[in-house]
Structures are given as C-alpha cells and as structure tokens.
C-alpha atoms as a PDB file:
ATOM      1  CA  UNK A   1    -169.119-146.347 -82.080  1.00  0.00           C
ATOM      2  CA  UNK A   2    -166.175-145.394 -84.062  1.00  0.00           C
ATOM      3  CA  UNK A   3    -165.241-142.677 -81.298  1.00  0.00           C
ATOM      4  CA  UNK A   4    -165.665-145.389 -78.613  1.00  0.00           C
ATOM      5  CA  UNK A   5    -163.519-147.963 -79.893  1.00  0.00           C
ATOM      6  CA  UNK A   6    -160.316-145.298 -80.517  1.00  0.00           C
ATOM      7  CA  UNK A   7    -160.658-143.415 -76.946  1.00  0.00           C
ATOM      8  CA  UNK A   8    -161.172-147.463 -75.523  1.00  0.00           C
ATOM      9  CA  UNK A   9    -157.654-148.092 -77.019  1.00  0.00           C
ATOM     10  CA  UNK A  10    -155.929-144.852 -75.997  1.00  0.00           C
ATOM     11  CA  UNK A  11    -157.379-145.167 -72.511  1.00  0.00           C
ATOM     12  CA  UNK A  12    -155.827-148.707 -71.755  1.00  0.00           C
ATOM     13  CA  UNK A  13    -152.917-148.311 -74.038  1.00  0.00           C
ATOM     14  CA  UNK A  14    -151.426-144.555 -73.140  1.00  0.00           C
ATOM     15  CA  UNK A  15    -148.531-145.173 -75.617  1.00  0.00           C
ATOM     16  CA  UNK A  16    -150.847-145.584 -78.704  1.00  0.00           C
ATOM     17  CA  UNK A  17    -151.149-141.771 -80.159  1.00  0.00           C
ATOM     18  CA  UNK A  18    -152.150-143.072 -83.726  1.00  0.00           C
ATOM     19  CA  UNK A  19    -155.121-145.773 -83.860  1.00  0.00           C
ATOM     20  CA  UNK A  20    -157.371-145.527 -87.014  1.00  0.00           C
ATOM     21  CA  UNK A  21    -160.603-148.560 -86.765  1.00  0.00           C
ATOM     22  CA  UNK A  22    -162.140-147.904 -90.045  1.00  0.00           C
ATOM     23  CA  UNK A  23    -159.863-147.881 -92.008  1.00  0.00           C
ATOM     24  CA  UNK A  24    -158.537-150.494 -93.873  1.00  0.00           C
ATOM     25  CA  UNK A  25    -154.535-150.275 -93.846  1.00  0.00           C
ATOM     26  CA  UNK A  26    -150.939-151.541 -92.967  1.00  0.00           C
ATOM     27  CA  UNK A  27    -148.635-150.497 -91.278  1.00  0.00           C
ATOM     28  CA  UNK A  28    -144.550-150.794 -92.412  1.00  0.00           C
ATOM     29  CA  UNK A  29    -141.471-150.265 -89.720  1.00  0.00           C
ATOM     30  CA  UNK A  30    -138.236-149.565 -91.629  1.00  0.00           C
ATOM     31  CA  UNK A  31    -134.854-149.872 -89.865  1.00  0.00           C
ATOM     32  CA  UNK A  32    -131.861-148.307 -91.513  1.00  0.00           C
ATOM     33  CA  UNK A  33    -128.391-147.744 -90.264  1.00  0.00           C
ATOM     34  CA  UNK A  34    -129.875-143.878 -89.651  1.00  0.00           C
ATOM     35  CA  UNK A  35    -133.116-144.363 -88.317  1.00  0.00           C
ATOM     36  CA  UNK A  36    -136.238-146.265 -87.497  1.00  0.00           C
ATOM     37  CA  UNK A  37    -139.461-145.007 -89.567  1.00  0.00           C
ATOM     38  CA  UNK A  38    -142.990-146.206 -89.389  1.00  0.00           C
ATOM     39  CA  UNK A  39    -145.464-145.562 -92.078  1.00  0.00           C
ATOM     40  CA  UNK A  40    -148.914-146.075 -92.034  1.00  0.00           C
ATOM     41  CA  UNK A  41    -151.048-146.713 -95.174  1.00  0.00           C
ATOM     42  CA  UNK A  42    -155.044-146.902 -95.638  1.00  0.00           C
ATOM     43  CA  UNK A  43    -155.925-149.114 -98.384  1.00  0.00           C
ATOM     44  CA  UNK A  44    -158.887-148.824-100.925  1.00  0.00           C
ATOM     45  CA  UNK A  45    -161.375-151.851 -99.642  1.00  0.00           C
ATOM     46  CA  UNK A  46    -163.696-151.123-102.326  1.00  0.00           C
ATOM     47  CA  UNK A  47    -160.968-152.716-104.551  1.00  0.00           C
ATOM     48  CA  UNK A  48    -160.326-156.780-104.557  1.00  0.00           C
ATOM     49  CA  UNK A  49    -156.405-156.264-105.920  1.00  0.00           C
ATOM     50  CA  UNK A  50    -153.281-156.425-104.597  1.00  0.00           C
ATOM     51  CA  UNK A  51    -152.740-152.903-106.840  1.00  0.00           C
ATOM     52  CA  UNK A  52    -155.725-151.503-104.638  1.00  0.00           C
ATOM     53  CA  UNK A  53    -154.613-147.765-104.171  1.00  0.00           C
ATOM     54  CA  UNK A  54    -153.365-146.575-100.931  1.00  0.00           C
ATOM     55  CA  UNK A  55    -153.106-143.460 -98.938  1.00  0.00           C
ATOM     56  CA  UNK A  56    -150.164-142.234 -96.335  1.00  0.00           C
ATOM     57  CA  UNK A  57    -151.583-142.022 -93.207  1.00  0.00           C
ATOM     58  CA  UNK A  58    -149.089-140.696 -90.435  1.00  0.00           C
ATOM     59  CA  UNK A  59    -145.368-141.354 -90.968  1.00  0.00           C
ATOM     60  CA  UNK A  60    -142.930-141.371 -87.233  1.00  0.00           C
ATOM     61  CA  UNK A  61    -139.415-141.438 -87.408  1.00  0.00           C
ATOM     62  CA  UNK A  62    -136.896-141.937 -84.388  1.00  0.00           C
ATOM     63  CA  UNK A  63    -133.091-141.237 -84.992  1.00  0.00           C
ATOM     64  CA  UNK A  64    -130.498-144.198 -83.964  1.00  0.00           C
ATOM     65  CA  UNK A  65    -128.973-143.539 -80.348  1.00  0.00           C
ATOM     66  CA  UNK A  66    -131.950-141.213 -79.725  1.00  0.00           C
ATOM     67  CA  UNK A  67    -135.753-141.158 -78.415  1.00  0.00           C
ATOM     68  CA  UNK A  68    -136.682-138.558 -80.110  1.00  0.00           C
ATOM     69  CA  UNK A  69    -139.888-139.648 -82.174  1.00  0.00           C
ATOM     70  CA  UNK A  70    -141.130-137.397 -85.115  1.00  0.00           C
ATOM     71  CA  UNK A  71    -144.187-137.051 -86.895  1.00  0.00           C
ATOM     72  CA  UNK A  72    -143.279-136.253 -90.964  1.00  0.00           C
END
C-alpha cells in the first residue's frame, strides 16, 4: 500500500522527487541571503515529547539567482 500511495503522488505531481508516507516528520525551508535549503526530518512516533528524537531525511539546497537544486 505504502508503494501505491508514493508512485500515486509522483504520478500526478511530476515535481515531487522526495515523498516519504510512513514516516512521521517535518519538513523546514530556510532562506538566507546565500541560499534556499530544505531539510527534511522523520520524527520518533513511538515518543509523546516535543524532545522526541529525529532523523535527517534528504536535505536540497538551491543557490540565490540560480535553479540549480542540490541534494546534500
């Protein structure tokens, strides 16, 4: 089911190259003077607490004045 839900998403939205359903998570876009970065985080669910531990998940960055998105 898992498999069907991602390849649903990528199929009707082509842009999306990172979609993760089972995990619990949030996502965090950072705008500096230098770039734009976006940072994904899964989150423990077994754990009721704002201190729950978390987990990088994919990281993109895109320069300023450019469209040239990076995976780090």
């Amino acid at each position: 089911v898992r498999k069907l839900i991602a390849d649903y998403v990528k199929d009707e939205n082509p842009h999306v190259e990172f979609f993760d359903s089972h995990r619990w998570g949030y996502a965090v876009v950072e705008f500096t003077t230098d770039a734009c970065t976006f940072s994904a985080y899964a989150v423990d669910r077994s754990a009721n607490s704002a201190d729950a531990s978390r987990r990088l998940l994919t990281r993109y960055r895109c320069p300023v004045d450019s469209y040239d998105l990076s995976r780090t």
